[in-house]
C-alpha atoms as a PDB file:
ATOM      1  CA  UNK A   1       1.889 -10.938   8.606  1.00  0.00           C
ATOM      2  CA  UNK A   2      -0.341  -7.816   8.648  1.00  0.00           C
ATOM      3  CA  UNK A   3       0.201  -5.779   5.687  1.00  0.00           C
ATOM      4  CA  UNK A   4      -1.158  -2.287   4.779  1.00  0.00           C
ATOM      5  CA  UNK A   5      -1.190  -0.193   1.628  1.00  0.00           C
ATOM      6  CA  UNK A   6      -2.314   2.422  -0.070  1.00  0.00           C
ATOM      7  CA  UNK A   7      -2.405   2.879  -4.075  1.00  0.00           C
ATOM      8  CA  UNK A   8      -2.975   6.460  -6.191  1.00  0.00           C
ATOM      9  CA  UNK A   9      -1.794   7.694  -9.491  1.00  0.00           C
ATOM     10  CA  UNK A  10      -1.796  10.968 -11.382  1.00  0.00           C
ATOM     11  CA  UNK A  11      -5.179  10.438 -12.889  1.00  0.00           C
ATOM     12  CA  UNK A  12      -6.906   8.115 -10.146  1.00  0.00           C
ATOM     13  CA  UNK A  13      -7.902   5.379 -12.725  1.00  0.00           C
ATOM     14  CA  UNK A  14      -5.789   2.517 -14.173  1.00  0.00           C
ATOM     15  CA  UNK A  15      -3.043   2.355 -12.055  1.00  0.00           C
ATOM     16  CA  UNK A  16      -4.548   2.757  -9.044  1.00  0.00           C
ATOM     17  CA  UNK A  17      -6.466  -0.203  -8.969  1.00  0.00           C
ATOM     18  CA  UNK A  18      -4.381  -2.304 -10.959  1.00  0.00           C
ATOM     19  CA  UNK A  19      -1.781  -1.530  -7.847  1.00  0.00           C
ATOM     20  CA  UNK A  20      -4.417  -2.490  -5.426  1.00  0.00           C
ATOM     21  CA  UNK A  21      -5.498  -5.599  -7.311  1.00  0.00           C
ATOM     22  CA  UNK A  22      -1.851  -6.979  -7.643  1.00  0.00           C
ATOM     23  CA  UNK A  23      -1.076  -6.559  -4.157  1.00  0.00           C
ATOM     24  CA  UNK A  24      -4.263  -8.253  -2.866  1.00  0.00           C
ATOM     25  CA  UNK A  25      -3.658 -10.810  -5.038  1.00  0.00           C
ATOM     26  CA  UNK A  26      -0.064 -11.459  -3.263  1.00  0.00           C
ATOM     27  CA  UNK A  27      -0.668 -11.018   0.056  1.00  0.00           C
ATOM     28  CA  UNK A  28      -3.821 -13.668  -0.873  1.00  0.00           C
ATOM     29  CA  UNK A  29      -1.059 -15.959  -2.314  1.00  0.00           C
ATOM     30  CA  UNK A  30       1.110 -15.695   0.726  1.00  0.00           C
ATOM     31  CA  UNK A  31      -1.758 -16.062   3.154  1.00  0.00           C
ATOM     32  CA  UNK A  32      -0.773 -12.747   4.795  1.00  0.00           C
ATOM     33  CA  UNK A  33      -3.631 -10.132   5.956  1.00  0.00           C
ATOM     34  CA  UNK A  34      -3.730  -7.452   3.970  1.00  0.00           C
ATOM     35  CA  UNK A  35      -5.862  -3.538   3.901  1.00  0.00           C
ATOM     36  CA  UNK A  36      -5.688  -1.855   0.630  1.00  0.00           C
ATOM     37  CA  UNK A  37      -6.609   1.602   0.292  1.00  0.00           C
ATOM     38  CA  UNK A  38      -7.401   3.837  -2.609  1.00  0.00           C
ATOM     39  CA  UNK A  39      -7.272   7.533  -3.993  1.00  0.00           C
ATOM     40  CA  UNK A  40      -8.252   7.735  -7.047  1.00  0.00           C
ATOM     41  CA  UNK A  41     -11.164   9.062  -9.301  1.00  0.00           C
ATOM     42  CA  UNK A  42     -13.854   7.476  -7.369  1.00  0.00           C
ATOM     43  CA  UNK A  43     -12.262   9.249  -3.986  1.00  0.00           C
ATOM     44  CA  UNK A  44     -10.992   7.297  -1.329  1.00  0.00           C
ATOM     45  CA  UNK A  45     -12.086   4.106  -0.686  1.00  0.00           C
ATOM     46  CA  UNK A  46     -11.575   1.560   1.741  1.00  0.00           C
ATOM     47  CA  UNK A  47     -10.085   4.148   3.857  1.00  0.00           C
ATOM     48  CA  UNK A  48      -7.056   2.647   6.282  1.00  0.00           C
ATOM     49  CA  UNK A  49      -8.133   3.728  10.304  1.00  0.00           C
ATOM     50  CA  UNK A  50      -5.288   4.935  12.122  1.00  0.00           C
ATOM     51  CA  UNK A  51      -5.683   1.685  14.466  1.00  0.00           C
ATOM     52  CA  UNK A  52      -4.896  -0.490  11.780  1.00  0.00           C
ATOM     53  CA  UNK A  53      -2.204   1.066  10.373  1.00  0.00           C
ATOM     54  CA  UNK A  54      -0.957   1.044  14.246  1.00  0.00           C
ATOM     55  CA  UNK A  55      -1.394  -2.661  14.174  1.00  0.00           C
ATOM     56  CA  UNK A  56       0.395  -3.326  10.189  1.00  0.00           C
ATOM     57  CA  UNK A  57       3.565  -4.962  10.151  1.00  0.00           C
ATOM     58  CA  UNK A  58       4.946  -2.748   7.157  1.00  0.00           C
ATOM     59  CA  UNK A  59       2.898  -0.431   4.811  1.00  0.00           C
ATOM     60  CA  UNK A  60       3.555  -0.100   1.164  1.00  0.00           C
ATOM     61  CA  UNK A  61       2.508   3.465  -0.125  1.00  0.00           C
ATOM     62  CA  UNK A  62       2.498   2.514  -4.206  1.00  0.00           C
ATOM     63  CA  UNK A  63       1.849   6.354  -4.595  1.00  0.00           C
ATOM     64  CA  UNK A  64       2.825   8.461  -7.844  1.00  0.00           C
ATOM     65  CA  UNK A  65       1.087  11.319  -6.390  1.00  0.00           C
ATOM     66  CA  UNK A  66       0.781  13.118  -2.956  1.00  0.00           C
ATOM     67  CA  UNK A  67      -2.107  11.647  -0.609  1.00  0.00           C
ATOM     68  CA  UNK A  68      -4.924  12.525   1.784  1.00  0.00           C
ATOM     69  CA  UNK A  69      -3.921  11.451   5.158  1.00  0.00           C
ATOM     70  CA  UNK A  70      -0.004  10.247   4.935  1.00  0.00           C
ATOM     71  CA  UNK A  71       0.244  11.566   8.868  1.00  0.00           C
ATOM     72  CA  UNK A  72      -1.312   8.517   9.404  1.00  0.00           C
ATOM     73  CA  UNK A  73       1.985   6.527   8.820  1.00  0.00           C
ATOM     74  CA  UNK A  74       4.350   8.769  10.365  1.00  0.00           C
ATOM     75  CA  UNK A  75       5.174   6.265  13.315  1.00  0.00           C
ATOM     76  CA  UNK A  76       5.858   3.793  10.749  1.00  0.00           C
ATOM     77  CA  UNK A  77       8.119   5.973   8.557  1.00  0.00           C
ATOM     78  CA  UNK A  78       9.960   7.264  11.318  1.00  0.00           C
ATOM     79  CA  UNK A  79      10.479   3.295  12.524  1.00  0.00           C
ATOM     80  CA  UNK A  80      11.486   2.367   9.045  1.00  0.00           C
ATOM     81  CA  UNK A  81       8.328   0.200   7.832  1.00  0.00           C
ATOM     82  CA  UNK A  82       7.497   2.050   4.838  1.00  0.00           C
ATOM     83  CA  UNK A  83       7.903   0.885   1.858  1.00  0.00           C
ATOM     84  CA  UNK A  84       7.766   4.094  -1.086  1.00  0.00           C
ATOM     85  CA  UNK A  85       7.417   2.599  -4.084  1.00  0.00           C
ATOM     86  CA  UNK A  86       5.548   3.269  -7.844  1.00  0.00           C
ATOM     87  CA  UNK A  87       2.283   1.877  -8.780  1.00  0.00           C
ATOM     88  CA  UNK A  88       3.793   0.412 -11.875  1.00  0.00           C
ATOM     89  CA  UNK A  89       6.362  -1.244 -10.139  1.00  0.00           C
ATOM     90  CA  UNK A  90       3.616  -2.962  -8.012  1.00  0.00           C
ATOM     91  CA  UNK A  91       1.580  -3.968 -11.001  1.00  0.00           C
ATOM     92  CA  UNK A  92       4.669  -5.417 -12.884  1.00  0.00           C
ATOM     93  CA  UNK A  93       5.846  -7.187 -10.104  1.00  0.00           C
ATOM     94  CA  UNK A  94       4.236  -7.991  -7.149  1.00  0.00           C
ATOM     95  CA  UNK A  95       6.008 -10.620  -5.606  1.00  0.00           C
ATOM     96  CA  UNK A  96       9.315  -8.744  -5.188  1.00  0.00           C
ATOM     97  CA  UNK A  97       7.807  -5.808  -3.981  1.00  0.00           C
ATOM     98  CA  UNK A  98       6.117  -7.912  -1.269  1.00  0.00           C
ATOM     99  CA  UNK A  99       9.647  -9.303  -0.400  1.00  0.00           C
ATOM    100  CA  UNK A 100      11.555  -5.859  -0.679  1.00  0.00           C
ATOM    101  CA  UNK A 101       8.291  -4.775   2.105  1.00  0.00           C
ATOM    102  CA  UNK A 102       8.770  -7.406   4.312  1.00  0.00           C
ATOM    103  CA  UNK A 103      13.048  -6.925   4.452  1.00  0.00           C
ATOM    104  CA  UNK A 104      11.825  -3.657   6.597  1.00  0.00           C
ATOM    105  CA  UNK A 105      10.228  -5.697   9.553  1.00  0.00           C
END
């Protein structure tokens, strides 16, 4: 299972990570592959190629605010493999968004 994601929030900070730290924490549980990408106040980082995003089974966009680069996932939106969901919902509970992702494949 190849999983891709990216986390932002309003201000770039908490939420944002804490998102990207309880989803690699998951996918490390479950033994999946994982690519977490970040906007917030320190810019983007880790910064999801177009190639691997081509290659993710389903991509969770834990996004409260608009981000740099969504035409990236546009294949996968359009085939139904994106999962739209709140940072906070990510950070309070991983493990069903992880199964609520992996319903789309």
């Amino acid at each position: 299972m190849k999983i891709v994601a990216v986390t932002a929030c309003p201000t770039g900070i908490a939420h944002t990570y804490m998102a990207q730290e309880a989803i690699e924490k998951e996918c490390e549980k479950r033994g999946y592959d994982y690519q977490v990408e970040t906007q917030g106040g320190m810019g983007i980082e880790n910064e999801l190629e177009q190639d691997t995003v081509d290659i993710a089974d389903v991509v969770i966009l834990a996004i409260a605010v608009e981000i740099e680069g969504a035409d990236r996932f546009e294949e996968k939106e359009e085939a139904g493999l994106v999962l739209n969901i709140d940072p906070g919902e990510v950070i309070k509970n991983p493990s069903k968004v992880l199964d609520e992702a992996i319903t789309l494949i």
